[in-house]
Structures are given as C-alpha cells and as structure tokens.
C-alpha atoms as a PDB file:
ATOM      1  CA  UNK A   1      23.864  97.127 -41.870  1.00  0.00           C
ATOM      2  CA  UNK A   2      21.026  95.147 -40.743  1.00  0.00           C
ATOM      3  CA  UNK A   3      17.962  96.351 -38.945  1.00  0.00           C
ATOM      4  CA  UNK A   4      18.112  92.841 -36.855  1.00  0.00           C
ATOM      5  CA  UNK A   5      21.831  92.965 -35.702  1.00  0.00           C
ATOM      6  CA  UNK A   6      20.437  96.591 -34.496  1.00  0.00           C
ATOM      7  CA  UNK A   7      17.042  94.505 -32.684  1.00  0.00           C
ATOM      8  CA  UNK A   8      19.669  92.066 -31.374  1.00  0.00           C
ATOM      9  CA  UNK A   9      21.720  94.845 -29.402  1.00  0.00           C
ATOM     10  CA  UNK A  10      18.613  96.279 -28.204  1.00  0.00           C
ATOM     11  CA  UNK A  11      17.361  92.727 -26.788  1.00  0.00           C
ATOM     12  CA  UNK A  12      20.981  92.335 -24.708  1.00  0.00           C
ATOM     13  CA  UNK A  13      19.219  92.289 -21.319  1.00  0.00           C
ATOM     14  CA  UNK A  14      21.653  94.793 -19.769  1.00  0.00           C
ATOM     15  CA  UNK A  15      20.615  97.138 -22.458  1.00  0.00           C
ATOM     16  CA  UNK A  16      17.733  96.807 -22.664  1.00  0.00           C
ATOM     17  CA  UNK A  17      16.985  97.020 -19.600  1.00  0.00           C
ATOM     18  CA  UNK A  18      18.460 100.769 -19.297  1.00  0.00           C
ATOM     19  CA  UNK A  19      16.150 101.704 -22.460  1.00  0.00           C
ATOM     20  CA  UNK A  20      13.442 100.595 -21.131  1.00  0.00           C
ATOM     21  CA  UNK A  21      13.597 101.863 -17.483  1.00  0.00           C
ATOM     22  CA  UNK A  22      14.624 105.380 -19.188  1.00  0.00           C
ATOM     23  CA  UNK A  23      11.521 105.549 -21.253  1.00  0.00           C
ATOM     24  CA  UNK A  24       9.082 104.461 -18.479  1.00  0.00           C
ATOM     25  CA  UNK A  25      10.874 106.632 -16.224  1.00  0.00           C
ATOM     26  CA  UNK A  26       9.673 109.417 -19.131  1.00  0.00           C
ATOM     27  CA  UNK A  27      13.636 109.771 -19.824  1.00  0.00           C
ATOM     28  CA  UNK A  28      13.430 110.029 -23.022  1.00  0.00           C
ATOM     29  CA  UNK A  29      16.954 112.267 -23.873  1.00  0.00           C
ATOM     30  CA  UNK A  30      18.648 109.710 -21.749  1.00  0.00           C
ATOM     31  CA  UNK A  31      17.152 106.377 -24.042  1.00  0.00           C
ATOM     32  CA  UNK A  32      18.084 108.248 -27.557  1.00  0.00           C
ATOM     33  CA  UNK A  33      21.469 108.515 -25.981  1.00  0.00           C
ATOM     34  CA  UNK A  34      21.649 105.115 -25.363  1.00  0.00           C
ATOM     35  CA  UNK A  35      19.996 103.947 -28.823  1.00  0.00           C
ATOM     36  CA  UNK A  36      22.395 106.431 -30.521  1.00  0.00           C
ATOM     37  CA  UNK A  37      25.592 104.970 -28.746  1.00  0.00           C
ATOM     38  CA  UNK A  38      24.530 101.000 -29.897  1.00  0.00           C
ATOM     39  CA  UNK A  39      23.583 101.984 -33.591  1.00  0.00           C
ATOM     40  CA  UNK A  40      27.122 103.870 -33.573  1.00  0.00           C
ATOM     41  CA  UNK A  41      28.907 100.703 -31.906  1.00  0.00           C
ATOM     42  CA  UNK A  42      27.110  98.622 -34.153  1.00  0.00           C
ATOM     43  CA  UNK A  43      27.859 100.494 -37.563  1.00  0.00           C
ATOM     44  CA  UNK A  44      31.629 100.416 -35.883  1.00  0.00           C
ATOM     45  CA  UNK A  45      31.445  96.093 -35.671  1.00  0.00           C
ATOM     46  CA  UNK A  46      30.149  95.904 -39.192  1.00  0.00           C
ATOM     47  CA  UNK A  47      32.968  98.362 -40.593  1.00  0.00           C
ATOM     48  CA  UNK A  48      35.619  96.270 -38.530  1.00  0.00           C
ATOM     49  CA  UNK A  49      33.725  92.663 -39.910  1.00  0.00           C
ATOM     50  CA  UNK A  50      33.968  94.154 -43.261  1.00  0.00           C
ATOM     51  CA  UNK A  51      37.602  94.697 -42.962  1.00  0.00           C
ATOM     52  CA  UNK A  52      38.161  91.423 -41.512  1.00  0.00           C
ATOM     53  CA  UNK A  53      36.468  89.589 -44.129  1.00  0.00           C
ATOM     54  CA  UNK A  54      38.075  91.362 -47.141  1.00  0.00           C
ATOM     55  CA  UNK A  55      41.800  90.622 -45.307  1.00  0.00           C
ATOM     56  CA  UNK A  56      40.872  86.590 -44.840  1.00  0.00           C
ATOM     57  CA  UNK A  57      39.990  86.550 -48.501  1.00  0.00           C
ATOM     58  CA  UNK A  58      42.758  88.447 -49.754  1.00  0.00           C
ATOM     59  CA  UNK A  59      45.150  85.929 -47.769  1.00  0.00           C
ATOM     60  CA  UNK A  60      42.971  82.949 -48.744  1.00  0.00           C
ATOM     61  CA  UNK A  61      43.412  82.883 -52.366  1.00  0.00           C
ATOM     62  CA  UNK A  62      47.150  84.108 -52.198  1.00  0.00           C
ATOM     63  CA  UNK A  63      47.243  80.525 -50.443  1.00  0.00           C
ATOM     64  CA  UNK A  64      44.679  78.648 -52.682  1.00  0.00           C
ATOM     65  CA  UNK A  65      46.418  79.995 -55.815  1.00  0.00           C
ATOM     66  CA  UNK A  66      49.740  77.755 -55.073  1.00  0.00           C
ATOM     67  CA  UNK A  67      52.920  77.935 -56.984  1.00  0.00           C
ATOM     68  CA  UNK A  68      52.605  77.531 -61.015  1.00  0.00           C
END
C-alpha cells in the first residue's frame, strides 16, 4: 500500500476536515477513529484493485493467446 494513496484520503476535504476539527477541538480518540477507519477502507480498495487487476489479466491473455 502506498503512504500517498493514504495522504490522498486524508486531503479529501470532507475528511479532512473532521480530522482536523477533532484534533483542534483536543479530540484526539475521535481523529484516530477516523484515521483508523480510512487506512482500513484504504487497505480494503487496494485488496479489491489487486483482485481486479489479476482477473483482467487472467481474461486478457486467454483472449490474446487466440486459437492455434
């Protein structure tokens, strides 16, 4: 997984925005929460991208292969 895909959640205004109000409201339970929950969804989009990409290239040389 990448650290910047991780960055890249975190910058999502909407996000973002609820980290960063939670730690200057001294919240700080309620922002590791948060950070927690988008490093989980995110390892959870790279497992299912990882899938994804190993089906397409299964299928795409079964069809690149052609009849012999």
């Amino acid at each position: 997984m990448r650290e910047s895909a991780i960055l890249g959640i975190l910058g999502v205004y909407t996000l973002g925005f609820y980290i960063d109000s939670a730690i200057s409201d001294n919240q700080l339970d309620k922002a590791i929460v948060l950070i927690v929950i988008t490093a989980l969804l995110n390892i959870g989009i790279d497992t299912m991208s990882q899938f994804v990409r190993r089906r397409l290239k299964i299928s795409a040389s079964l069809v690149t292969s052609g009849p012999k």
